[in-house]
C-alpha atoms as a PDB file:
ATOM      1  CA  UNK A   1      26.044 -88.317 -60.802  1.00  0.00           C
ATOM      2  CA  UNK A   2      27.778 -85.944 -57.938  1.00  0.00           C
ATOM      3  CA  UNK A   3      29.153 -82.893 -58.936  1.00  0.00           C
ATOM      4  CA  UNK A   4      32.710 -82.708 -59.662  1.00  0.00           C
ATOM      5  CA  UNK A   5      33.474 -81.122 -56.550  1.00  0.00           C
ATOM      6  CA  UNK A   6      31.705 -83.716 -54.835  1.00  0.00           C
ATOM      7  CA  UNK A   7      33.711 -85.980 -56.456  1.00  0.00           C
ATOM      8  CA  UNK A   8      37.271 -84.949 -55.513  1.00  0.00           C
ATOM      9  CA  UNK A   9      35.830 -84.407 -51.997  1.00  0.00           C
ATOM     10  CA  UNK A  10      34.824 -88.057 -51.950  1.00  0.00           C
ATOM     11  CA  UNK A  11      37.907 -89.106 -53.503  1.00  0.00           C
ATOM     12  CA  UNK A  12      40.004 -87.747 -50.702  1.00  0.00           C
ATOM     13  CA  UNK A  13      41.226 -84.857 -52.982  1.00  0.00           C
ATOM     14  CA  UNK A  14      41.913 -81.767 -50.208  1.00  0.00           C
ATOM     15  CA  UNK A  15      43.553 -78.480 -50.854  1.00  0.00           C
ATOM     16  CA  UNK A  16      42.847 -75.679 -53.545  1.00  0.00           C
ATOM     17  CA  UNK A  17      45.654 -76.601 -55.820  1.00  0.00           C
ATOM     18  CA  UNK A  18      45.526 -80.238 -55.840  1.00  0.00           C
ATOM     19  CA  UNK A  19      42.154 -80.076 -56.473  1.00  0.00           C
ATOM     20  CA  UNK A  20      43.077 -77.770 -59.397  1.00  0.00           C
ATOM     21  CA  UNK A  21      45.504 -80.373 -60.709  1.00  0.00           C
ATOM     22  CA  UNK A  22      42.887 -82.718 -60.901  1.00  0.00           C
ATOM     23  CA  UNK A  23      40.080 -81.001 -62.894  1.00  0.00           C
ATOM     24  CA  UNK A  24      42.874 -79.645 -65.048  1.00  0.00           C
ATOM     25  CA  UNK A  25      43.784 -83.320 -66.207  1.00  0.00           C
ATOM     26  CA  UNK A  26      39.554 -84.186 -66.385  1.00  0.00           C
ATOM     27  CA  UNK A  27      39.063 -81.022 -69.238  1.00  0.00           C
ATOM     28  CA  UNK A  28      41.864 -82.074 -70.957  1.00  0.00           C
ATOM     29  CA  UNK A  29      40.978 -85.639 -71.362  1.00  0.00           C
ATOM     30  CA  UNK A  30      36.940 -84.092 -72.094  1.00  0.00           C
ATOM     31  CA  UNK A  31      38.585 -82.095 -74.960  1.00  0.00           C
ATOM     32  CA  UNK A  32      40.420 -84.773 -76.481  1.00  0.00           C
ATOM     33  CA  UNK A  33      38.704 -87.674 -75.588  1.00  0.00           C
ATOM     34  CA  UNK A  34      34.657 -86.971 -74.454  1.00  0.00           C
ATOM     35  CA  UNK A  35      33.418 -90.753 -74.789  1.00  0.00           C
ATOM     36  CA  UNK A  36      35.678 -92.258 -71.826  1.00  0.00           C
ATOM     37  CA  UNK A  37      34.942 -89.066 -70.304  1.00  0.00           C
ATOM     38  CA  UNK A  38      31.478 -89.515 -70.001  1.00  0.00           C
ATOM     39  CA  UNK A  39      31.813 -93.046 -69.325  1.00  0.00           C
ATOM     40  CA  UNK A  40      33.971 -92.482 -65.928  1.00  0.00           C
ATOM     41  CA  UNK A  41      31.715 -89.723 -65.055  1.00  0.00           C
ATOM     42  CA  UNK A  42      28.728 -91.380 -65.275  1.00  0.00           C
ATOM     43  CA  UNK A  43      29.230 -94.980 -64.630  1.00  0.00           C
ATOM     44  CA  UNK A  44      32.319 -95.499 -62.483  1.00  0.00           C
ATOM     45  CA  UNK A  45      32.478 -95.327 -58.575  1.00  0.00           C
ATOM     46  CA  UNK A  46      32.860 -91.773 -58.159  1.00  0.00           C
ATOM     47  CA  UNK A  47      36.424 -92.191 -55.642  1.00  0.00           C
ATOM     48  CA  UNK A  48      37.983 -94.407 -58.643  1.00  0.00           C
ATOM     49  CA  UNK A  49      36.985 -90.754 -60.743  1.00  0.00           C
ATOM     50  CA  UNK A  50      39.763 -88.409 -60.391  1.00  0.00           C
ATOM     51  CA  UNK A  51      42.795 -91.269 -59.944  1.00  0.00           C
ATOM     52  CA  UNK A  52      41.427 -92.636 -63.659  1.00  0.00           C
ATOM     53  CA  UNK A  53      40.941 -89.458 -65.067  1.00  0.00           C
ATOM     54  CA  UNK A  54      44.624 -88.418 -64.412  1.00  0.00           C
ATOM     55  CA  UNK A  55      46.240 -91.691 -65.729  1.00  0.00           C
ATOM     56  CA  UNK A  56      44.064 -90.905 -68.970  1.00  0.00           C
ATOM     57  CA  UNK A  57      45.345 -87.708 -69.472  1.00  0.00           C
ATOM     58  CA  UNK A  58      48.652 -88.889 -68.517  1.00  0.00           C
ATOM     59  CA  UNK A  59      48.365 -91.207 -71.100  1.00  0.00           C
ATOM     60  CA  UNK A  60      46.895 -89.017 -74.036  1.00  0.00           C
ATOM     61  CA  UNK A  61      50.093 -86.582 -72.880  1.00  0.00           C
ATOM     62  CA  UNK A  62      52.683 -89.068 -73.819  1.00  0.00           C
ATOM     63  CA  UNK A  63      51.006 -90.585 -77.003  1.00  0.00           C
ATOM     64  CA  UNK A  64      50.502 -86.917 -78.163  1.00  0.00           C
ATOM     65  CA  UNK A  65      54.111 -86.005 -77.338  1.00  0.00           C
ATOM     66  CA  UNK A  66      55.051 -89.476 -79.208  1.00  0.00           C
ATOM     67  CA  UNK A  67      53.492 -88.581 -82.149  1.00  0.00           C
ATOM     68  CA  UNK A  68      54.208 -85.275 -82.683  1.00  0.00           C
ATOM     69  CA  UNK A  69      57.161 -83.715 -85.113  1.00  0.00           C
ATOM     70  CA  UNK A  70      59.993 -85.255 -86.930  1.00  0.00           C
ATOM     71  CA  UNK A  71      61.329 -88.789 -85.444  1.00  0.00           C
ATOM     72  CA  UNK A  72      64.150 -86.783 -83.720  1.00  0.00           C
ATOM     73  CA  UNK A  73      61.406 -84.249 -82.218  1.00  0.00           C
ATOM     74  CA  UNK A  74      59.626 -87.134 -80.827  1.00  0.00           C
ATOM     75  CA  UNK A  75      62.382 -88.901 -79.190  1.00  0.00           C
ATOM     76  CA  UNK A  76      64.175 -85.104 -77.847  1.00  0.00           C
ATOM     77  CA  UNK A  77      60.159 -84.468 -76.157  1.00  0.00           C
ATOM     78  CA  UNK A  78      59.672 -87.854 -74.880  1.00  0.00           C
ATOM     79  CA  UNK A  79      63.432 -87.551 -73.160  1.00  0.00           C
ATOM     80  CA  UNK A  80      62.276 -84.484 -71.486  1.00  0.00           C
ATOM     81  CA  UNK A  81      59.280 -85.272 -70.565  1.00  0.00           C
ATOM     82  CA  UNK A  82      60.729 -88.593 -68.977  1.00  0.00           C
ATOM     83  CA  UNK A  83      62.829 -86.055 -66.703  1.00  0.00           C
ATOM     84  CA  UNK A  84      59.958 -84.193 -65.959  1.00  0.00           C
ATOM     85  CA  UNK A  85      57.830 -87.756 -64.732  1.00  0.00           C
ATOM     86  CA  UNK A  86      60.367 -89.160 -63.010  1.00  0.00           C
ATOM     87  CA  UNK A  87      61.052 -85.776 -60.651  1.00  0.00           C
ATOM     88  CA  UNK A  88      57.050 -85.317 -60.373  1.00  0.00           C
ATOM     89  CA  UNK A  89      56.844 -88.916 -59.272  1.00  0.00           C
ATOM     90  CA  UNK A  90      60.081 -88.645 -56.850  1.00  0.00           C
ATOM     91  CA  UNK A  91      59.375 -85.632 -55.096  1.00  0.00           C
ATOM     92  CA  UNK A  92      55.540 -85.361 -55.539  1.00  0.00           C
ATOM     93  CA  UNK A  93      55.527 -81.952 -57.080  1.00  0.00           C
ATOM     94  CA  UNK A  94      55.873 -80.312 -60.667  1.00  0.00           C
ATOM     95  CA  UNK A  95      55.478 -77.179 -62.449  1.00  0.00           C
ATOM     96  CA  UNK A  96      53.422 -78.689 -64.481  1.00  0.00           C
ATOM     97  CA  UNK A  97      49.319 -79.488 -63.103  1.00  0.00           C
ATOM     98  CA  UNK A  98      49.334 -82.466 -65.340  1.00  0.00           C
ATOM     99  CA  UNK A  99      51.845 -84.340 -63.727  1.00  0.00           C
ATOM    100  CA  UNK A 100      51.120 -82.893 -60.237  1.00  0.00           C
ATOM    101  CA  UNK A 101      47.744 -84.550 -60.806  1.00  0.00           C
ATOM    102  CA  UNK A 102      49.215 -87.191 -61.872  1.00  0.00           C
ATOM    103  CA  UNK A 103      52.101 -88.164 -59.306  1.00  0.00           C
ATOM    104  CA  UNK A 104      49.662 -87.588 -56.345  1.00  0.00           C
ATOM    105  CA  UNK A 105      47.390 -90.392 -58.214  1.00  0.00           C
ATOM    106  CA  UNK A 106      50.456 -93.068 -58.674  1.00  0.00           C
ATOM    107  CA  UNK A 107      51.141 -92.129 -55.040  1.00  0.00           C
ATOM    108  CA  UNK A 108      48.069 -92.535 -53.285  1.00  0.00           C
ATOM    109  CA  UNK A 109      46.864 -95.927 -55.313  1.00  0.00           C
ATOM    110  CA  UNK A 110      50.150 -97.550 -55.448  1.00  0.00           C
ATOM    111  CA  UNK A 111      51.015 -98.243 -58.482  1.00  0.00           C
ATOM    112  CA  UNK A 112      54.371 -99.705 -59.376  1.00  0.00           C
ATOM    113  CA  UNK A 113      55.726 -96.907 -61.094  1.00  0.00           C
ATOM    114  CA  UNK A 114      57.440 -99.282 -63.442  1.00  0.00           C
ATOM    115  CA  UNK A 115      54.562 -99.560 -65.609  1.00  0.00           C
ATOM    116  CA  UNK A 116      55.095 -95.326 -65.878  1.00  0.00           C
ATOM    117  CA  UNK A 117      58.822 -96.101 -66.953  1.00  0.00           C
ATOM    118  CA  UNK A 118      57.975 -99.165 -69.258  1.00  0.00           C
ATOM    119  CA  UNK A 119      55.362 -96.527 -70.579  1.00  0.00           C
ATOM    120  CA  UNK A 120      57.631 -94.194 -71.111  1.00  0.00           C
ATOM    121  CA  UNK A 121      60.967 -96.317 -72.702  1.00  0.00           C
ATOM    122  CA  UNK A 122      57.956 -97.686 -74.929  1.00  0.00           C
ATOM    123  CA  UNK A 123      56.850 -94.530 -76.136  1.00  0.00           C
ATOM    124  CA  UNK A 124      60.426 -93.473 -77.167  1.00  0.00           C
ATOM    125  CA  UNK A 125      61.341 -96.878 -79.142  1.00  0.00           C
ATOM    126  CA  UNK A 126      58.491 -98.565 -79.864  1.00  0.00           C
ATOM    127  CA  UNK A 127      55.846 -95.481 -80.653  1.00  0.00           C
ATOM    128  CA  UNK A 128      58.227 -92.873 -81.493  1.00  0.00           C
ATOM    129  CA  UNK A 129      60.458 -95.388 -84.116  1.00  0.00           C
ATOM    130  CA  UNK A 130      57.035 -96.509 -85.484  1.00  0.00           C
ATOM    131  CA  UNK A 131      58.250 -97.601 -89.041  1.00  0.00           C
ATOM    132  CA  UNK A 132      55.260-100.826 -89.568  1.00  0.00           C
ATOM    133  CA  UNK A 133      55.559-104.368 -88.976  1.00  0.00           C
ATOM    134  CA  UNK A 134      57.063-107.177 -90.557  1.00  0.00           C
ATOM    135  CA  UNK A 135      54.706-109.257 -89.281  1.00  0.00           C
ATOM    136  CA  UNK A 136      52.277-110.731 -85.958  1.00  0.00           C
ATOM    137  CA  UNK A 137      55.099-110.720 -83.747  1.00  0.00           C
ATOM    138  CA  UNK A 138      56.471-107.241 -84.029  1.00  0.00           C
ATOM    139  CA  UNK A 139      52.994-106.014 -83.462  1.00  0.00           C
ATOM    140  CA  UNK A 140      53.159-108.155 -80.287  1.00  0.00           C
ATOM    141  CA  UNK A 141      55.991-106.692 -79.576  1.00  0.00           C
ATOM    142  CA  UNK A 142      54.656-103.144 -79.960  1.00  0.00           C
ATOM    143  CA  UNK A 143      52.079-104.049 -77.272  1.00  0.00           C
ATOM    144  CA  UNK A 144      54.540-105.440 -75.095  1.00  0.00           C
ATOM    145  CA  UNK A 145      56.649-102.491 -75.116  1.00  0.00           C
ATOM    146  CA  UNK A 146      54.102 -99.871 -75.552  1.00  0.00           C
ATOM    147  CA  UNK A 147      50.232-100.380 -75.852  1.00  0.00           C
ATOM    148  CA  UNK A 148      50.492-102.443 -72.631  1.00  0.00           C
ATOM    149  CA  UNK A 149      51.960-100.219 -70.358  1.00  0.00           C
ATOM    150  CA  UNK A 150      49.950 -97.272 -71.892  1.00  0.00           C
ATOM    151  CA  UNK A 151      46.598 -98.710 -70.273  1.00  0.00           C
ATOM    152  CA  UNK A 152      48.043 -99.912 -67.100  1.00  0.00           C
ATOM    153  CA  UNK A 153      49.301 -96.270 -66.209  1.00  0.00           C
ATOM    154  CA  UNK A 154      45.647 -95.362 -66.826  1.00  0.00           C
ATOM    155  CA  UNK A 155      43.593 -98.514 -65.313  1.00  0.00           C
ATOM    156  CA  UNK A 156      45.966-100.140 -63.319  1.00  0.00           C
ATOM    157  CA  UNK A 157      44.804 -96.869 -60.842  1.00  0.00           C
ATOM    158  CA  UNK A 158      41.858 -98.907 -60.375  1.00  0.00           C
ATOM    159  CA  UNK A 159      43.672-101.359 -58.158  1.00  0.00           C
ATOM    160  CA  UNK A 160      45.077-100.427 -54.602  1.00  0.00           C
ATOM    161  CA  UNK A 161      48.602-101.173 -55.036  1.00  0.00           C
ATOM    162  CA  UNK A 162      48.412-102.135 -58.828  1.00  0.00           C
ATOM    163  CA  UNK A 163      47.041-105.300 -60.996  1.00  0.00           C
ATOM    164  CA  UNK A 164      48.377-108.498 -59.619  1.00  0.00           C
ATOM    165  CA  UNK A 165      49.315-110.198 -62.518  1.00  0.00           C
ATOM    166  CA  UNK A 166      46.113-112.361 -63.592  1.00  0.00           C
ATOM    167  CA  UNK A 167      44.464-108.603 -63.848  1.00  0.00           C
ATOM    168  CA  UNK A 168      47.772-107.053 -66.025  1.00  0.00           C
ATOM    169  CA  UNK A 169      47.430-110.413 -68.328  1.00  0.00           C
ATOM    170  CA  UNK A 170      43.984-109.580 -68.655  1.00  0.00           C
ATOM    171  CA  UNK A 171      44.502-106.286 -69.636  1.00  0.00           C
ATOM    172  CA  UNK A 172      47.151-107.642 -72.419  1.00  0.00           C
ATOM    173  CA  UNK A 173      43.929-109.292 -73.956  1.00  0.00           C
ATOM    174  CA  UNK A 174      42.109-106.453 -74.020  1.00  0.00           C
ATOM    175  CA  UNK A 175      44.799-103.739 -75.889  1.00  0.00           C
ATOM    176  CA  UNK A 176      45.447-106.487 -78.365  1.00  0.00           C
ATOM    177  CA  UNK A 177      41.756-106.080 -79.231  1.00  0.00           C
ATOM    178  CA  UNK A 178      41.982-102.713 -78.779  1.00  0.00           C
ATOM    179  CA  UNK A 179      44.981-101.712 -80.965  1.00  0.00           C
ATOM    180  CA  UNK A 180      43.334-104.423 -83.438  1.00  0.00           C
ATOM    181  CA  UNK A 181      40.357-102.233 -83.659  1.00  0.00           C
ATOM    182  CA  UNK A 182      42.035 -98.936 -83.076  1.00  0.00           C
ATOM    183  CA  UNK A 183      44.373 -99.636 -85.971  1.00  0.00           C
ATOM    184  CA  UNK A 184      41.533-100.541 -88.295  1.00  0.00           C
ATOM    185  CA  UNK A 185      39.604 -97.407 -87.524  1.00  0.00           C
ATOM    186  CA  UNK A 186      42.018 -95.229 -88.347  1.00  0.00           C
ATOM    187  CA  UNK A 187      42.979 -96.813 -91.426  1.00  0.00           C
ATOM    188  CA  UNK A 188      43.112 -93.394 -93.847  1.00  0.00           C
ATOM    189  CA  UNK A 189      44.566 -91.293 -91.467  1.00  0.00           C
ATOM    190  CA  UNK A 190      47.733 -93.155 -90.650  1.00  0.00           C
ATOM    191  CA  UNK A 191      48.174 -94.000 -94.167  1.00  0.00           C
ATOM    192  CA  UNK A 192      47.713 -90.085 -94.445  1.00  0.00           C
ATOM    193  CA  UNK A 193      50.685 -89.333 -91.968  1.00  0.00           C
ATOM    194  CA  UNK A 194      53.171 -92.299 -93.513  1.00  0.00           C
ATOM    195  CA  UNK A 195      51.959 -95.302 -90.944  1.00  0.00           C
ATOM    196  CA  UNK A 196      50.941 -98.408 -92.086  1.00  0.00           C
ATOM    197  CA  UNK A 197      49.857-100.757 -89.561  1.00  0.00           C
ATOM    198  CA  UNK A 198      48.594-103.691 -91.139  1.00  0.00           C
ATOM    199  CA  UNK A 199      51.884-106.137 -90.809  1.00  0.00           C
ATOM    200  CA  UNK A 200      53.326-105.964 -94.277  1.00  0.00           C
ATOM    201  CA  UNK A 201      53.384-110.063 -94.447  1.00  0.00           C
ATOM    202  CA  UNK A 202      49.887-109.894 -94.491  1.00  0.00           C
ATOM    203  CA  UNK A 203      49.654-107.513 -97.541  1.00  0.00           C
ATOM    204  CA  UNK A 204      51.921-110.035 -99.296  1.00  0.00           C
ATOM    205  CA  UNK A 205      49.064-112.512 -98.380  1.00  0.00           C
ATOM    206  CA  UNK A 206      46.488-110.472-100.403  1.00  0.00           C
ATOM    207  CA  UNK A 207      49.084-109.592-102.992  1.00  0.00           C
ATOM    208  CA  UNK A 208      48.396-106.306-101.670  1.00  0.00           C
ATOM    209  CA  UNK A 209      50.372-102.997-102.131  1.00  0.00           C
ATOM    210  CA  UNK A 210      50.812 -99.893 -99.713  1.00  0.00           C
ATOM    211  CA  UNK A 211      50.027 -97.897-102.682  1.00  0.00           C
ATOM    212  CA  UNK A 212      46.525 -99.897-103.296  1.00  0.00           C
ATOM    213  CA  UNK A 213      45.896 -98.865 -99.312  1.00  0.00           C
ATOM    214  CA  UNK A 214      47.167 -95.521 -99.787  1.00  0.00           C
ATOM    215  CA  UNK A 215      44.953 -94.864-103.158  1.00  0.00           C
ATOM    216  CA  UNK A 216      41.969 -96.652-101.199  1.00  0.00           C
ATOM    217  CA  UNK A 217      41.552 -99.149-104.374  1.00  0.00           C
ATOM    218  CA  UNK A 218      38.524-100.746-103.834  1.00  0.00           C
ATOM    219  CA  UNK A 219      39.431-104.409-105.038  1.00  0.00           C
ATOM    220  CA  UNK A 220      38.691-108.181-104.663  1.00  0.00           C
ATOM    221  CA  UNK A 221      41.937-108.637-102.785  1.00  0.00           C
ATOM    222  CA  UNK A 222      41.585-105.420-100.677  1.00  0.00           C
ATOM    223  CA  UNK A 223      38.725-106.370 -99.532  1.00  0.00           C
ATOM    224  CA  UNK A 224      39.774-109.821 -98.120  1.00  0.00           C
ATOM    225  CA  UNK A 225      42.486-108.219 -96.611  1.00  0.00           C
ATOM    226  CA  UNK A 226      40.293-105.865 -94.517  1.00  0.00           C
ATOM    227  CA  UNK A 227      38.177-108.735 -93.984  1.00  0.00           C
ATOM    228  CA  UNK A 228      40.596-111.273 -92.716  1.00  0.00           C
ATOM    229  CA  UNK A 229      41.685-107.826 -90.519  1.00  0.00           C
ATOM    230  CA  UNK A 230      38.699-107.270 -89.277  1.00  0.00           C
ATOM    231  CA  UNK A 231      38.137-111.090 -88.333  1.00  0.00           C
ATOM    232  CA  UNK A 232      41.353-111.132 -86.167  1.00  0.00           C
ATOM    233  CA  UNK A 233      40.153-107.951 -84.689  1.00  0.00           C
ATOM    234  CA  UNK A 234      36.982-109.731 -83.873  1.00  0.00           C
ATOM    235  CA  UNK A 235      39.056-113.185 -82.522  1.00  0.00           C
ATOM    236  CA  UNK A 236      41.209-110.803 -80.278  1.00  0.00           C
ATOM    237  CA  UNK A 237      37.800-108.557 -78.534  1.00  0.00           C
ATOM    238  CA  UNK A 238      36.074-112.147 -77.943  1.00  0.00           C
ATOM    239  CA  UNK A 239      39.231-113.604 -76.100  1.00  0.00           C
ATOM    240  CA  UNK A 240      38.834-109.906 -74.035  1.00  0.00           C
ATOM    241  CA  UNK A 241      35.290-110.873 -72.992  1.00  0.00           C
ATOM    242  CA  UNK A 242      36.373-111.855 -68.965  1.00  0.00           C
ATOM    243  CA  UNK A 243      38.248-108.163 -68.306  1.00  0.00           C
ATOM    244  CA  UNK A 244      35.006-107.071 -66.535  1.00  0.00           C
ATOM    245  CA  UNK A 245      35.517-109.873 -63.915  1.00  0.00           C
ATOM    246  CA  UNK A 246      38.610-108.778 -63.474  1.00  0.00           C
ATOM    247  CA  UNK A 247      38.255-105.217 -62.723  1.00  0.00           C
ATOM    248  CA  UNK A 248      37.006-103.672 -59.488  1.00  0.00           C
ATOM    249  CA  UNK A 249      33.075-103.434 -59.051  1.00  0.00           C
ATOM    250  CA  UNK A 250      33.358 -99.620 -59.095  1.00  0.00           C
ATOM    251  CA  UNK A 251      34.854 -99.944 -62.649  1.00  0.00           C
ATOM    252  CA  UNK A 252      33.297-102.814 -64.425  1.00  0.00           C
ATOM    253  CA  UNK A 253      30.249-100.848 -65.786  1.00  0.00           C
ATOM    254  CA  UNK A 254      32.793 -98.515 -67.474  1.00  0.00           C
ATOM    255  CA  UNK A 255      35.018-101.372 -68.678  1.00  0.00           C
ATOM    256  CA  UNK A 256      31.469-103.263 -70.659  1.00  0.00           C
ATOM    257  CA  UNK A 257      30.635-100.054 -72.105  1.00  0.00           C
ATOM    258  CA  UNK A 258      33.861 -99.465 -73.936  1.00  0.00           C
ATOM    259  CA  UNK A 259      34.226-102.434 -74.708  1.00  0.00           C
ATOM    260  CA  UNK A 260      30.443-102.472 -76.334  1.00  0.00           C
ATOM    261  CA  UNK A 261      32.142 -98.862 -78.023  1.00  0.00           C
ATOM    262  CA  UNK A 262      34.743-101.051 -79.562  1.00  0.00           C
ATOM    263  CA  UNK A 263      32.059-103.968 -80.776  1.00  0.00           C
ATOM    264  CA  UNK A 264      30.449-101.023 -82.181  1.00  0.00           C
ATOM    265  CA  UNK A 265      33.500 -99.765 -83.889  1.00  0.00           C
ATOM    266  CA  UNK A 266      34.286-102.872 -85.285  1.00  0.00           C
ATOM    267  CA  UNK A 267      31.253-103.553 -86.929  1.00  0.00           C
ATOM    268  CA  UNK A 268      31.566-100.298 -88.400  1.00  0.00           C
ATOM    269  CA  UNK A 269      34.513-101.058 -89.998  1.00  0.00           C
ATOM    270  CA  UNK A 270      33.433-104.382 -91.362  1.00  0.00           C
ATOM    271  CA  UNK A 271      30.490-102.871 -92.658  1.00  0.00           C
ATOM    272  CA  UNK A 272      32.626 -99.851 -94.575  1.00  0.00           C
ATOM    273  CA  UNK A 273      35.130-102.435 -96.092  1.00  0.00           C
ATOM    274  CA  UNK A 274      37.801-100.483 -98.342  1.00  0.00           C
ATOM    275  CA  UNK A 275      35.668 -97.487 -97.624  1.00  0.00           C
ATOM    276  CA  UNK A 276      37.328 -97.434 -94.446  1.00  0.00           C
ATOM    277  CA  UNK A 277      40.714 -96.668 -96.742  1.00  0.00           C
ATOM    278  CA  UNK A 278      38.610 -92.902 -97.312  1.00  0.00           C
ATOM    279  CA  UNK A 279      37.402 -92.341 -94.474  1.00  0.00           C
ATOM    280  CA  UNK A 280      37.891 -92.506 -90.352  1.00  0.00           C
ATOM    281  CA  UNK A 281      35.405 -95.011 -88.656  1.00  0.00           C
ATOM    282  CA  UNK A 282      34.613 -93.192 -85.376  1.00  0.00           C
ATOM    283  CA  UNK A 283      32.295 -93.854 -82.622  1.00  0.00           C
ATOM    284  CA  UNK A 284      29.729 -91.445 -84.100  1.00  0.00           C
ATOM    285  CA  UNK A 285      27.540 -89.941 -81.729  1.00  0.00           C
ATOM    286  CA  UNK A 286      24.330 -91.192 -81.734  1.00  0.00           C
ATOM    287  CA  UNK A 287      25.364 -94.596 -80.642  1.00  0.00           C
ATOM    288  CA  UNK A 288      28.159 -94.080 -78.108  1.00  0.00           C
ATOM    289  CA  UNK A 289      25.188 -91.649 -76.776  1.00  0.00           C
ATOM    290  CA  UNK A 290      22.803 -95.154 -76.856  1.00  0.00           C
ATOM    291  CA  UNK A 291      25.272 -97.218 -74.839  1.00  0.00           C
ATOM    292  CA  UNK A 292      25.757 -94.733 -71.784  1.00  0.00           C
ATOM    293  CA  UNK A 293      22.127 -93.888 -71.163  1.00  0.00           C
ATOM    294  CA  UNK A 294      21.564 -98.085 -71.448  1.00  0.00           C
ATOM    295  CA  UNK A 295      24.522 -98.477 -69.143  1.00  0.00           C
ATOM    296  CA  UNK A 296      23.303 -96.140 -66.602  1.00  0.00           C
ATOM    297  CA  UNK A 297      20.275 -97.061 -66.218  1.00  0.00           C
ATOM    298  CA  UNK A 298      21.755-100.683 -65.465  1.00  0.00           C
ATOM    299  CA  UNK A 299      24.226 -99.258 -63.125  1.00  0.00           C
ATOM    300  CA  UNK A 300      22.904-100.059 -59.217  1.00  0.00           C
ATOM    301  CA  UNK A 301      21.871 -96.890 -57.482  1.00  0.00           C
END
């Protein structure tokens, strides 16, 4: 693995306060999330590095900001920071390193920038409104408005002038699975901070109350409910299996470890049942450790 420097050298990254920019947006996205960290680090083409590290901070920036403080908090910070995007990505420049980062990486890979602004108009309805689902299609329409666009601002920088759209329907398989398994995982602490994401026609289903998820009853009919969960979760990552084919060579060994992370996760949570009502089902570290050091020793040299 090059150094860092070597990296944004390779990447075409010049000048002392670009280059700044840059690492600023890698250490946040090691501080908040190390696993994909580690993964682009070690495992994708180092000049896809930098680009993919700024759309995931970018991202992580606008859920955070999304999910943060009273509903009228959320939408006030998500209208500013809108403002701020859409002058970074205009002129280039920001006070801000993030964005900097961040512009310069939209910039030189091409991506539509309507994917930022769907991102973005997303984040303030469809994220920052969160109040549940009714049912399967208002959680498609939560991808549609926000999950979707929230990994194409990150790994659409993978393609030189963005995902054609066989590669951006692709990705729509893949967050499916990936909120499926995302929303499962952090059953308890939604519940914790009023979110219920389980479509509420599906508790009726189970003759299952928000209260017996919020009081993590362990019962017959909670349990089916995870179960039947969990086995749309697993329906959803199987229908993902062809992303890899359709992301570039310099990111596919990246793109089969996370999604091995999220098999993983899964099975976790299947395993756990209701106990996944007490507790958060996380990659752990032993494993997530496992799959990189089996990934990079299959990586070509």
């Amino acid at each position: 693995m090059p150094s860092w420097r070597t990296t944004l050298t390779g990447a075409g990254i010049s000048g002392p306060r670009l280059r700044d920019d840059y690492t600023r947006a890698a250490r946040r996205v090691l501080r908040r999330e190390p696993a994909p960290y580690l993964a682009l680090r070690l495992l994708a083409a180092p000049p896809l590095v930098p680009a993919l590290a700024a759309g995931l901070a970018f991202m992580n920036l606008v859920d955070d900001v999304a999910e943060t403080g009273t509903p009228q908090q959320r939408v006030a910070g998500l209208a500013a920071l809108s403002e701020r995007v859409e002058a970074a990505l205009e002129s280039g420049d920001s006070p801000d390193p993030l964005l900097r980062a961040y512009a310069h990486a939209v910039d030189s890979r091409g991506l539509p920038v309507h994917w930022v602004s769907r991102f973005l108009e997303g984040a303030a309805t469809a994220e920052a409104g969160f109040d549940g689902f009714a049912g399967e299609q208002d959680f498609q329409d939560y991808l549609d408005a926000y999950a979707w666009p929230g990994v194409l601002v990150f790994t659409g920088l993978q393609y030189q002038g963005g995902p054609d759209p066989e590669q951006a329907a692709g990705w729509r398989r893949f967050v499916d699975a990936a909120q499926r398994v995302d929303f499962l995982a952090d059953l308890r602490e939604d519940l914790a901070d009023g979110r219920l994401c389980i479509p509420r026609a599906r508790l009726d289903e189970h003759s299952v109350t928000r209260a017996d998820l919020e009081r993590a009853r362990d019962t017959p009919a909670v349990r089916a409910l995870l179960a039947a969960e969990c086995r749309r979760a697993r329906t959803a990552l199987d229908a993902a299996h062809g992303i890899g084919d359709l992301a570039e060579p310099g990111l596919r060994p990246v793109i089969a470890t996370m999604t091995e992370l999220m098999a993983h996760q899964l099975t976790a949570v299947e395993r756990a049942g209701a106990a996944a009502l007490r507790r958060d089902i996380g990659y752990g570290l032993a494993a997530p450790l496992r799959i990189l050091v089996r990934a990079a020793r299959r990586r070509p040299v």
